[in-house]
Every structure is written in C-alpha cells, then in structure tokens.
C-alpha atoms as a PDB file:
ATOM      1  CA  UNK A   1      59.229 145.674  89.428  1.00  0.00           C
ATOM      2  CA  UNK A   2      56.100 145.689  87.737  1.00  0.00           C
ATOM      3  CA  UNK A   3      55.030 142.535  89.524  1.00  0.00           C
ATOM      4  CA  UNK A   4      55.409 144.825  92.882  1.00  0.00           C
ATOM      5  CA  UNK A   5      53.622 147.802  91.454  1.00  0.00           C
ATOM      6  CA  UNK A   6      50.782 145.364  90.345  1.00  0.00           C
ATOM      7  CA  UNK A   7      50.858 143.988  94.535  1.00  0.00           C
ATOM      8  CA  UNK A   8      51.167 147.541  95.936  1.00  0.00           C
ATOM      9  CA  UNK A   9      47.953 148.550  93.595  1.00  0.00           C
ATOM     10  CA  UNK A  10      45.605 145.685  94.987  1.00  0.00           C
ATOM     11  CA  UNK A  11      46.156 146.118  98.652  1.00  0.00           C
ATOM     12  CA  UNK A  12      46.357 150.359  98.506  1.00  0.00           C
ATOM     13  CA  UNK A  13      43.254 149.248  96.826  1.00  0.00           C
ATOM     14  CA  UNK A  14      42.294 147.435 100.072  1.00  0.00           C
ATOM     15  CA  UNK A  15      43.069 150.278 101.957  1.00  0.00           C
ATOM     16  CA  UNK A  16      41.543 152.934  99.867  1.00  0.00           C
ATOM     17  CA  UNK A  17      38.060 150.998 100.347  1.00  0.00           C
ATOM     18  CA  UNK A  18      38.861 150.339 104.269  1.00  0.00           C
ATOM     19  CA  UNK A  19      38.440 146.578 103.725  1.00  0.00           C
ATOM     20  CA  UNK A  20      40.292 145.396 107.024  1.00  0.00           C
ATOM     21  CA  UNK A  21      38.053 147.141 108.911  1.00  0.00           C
ATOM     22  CA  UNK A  22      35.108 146.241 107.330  1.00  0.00           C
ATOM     23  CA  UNK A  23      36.047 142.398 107.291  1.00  0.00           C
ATOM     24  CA  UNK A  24      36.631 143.088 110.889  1.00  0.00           C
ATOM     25  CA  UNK A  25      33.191 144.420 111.749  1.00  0.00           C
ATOM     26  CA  UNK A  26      31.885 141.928 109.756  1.00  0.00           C
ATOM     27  CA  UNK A  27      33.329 139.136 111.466  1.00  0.00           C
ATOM     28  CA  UNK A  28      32.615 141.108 114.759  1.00  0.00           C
ATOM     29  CA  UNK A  29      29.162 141.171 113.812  1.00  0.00           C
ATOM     30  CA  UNK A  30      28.769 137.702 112.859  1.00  0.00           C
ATOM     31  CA  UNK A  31      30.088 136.294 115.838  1.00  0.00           C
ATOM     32  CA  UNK A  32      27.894 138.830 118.223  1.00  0.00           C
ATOM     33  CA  UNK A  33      24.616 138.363 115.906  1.00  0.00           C
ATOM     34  CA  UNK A  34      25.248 134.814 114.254  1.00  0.00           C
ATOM     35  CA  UNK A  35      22.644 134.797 111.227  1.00  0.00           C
ATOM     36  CA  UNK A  36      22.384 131.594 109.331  1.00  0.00           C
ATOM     37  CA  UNK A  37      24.231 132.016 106.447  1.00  0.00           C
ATOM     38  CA  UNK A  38      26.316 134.898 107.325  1.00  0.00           C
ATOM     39  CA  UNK A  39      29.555 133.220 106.937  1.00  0.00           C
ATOM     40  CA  UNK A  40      28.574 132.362 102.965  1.00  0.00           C
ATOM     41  CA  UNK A  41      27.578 136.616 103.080  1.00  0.00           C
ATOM     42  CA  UNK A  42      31.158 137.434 104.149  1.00  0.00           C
ATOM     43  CA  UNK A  43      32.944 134.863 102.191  1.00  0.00           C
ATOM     44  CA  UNK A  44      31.160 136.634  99.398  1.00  0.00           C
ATOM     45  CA  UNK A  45      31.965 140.565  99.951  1.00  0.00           C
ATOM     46  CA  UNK A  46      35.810 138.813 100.701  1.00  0.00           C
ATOM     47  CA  UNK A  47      35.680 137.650  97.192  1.00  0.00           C
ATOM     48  CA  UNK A  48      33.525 141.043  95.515  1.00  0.00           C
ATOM     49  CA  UNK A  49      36.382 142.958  97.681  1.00  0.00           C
ATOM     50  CA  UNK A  50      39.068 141.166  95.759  1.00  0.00           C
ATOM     51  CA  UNK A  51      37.794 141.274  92.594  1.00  0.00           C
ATOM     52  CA  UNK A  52      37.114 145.473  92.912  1.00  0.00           C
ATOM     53  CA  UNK A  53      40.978 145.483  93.827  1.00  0.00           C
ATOM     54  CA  UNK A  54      42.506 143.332  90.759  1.00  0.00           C
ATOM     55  CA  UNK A  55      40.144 145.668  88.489  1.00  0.00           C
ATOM     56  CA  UNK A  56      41.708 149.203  90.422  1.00  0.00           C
ATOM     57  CA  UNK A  57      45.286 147.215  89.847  1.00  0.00           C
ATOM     58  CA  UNK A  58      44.865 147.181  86.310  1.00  0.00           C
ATOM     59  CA  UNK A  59      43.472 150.304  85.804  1.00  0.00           C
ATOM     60  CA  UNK A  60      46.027 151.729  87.802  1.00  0.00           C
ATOM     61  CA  UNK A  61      49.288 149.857  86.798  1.00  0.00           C
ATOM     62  CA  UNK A  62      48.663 147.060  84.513  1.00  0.00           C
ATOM     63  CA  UNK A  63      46.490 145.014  82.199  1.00  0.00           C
ATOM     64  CA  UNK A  64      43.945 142.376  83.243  1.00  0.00           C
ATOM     65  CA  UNK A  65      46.314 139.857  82.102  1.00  0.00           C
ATOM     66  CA  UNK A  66      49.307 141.414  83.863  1.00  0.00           C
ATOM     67  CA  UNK A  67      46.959 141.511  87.334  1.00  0.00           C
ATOM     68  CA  UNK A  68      45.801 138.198  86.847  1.00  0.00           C
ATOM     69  CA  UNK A  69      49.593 136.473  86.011  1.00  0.00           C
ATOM     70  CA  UNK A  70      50.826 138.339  88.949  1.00  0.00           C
ATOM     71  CA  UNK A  71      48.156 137.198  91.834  1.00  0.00           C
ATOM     72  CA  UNK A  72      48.379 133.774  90.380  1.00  0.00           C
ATOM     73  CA  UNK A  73      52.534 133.970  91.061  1.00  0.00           C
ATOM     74  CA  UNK A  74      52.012 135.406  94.383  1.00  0.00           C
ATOM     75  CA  UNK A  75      49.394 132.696  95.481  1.00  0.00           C
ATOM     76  CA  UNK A  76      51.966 129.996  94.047  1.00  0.00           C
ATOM     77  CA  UNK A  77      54.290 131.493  96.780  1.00  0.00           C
ATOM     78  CA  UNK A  78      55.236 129.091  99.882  1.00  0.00           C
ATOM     79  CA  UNK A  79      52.885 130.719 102.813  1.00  0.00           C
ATOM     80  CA  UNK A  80      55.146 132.393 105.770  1.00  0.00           C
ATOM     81  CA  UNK A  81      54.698 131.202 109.127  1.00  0.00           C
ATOM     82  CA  UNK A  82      52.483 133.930 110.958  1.00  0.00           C
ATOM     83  CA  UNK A  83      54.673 134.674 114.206  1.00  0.00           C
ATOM     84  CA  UNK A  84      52.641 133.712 117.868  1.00  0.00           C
END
C-alpha cells in the first residue's frame, strides 16, 4: 500500500506540473525546428521532471529512501507489451 501511494504521488506529480504535455510540445517542437542538440535538452528536462516528482513523492507520502526503494522496484518490473 505504501508502495502505491509512493507511485500515485510521482505521476499526480506529473500531472500537477502538466509534464505530458510539455514533453509533447517539446518533442513537437524538436521535430518541426530540429536544433542541434535538442534531443540532449529534452532528455535533460525528462530527467529534472523526474527528479521534481520523487522529491513531491516524499514530501507528500514518504521518505527519500522510501521513494527511491520504490522506483527502483517498479523499474525492476517486467515491461508490458504496449497494445498496437
């Protein structure tokens, strides 16, 4: 249970911030306006954007720790085929 709390925090994180749709314009812009080096700039707000949601997780729900054990279980999970 508290592994799901610590889940649902980080992406209602996500969604709080509106980070779909900002990955979305950003990839929308990077493929209408390709800028050297653009992919490294998104790669880089995708990882800023994931650390600003494990640090709302724990102060919402858990400690550091608990957020950290928790994404590291869910990333250890086998991947589920995306249906076409």
């Amino acid at each position: 249970p508290q592994e799901l709390r610590v889940v649902l925090a980080h992406e209602t994180a996500h969604g709080r911030r509106r980070d779909p749709l900002v990955l979305a314009l950003l990839r929308l812009f990077q493929t209408l306006l390709p800028v050297p080096g653009a992919a490294v700039l998104v790669q880089e707000w995708r990882a800023a954007a994931e650390r600003a949601c494990d640090r709302e997780a724990a102060r919402n729900v858990a400690s550091p720790g608990r957020v950290a054990a928790t994404l590291l279980r869910v990333a250890q999970l086998p991947a589920v085929p995306h249906p076409h």
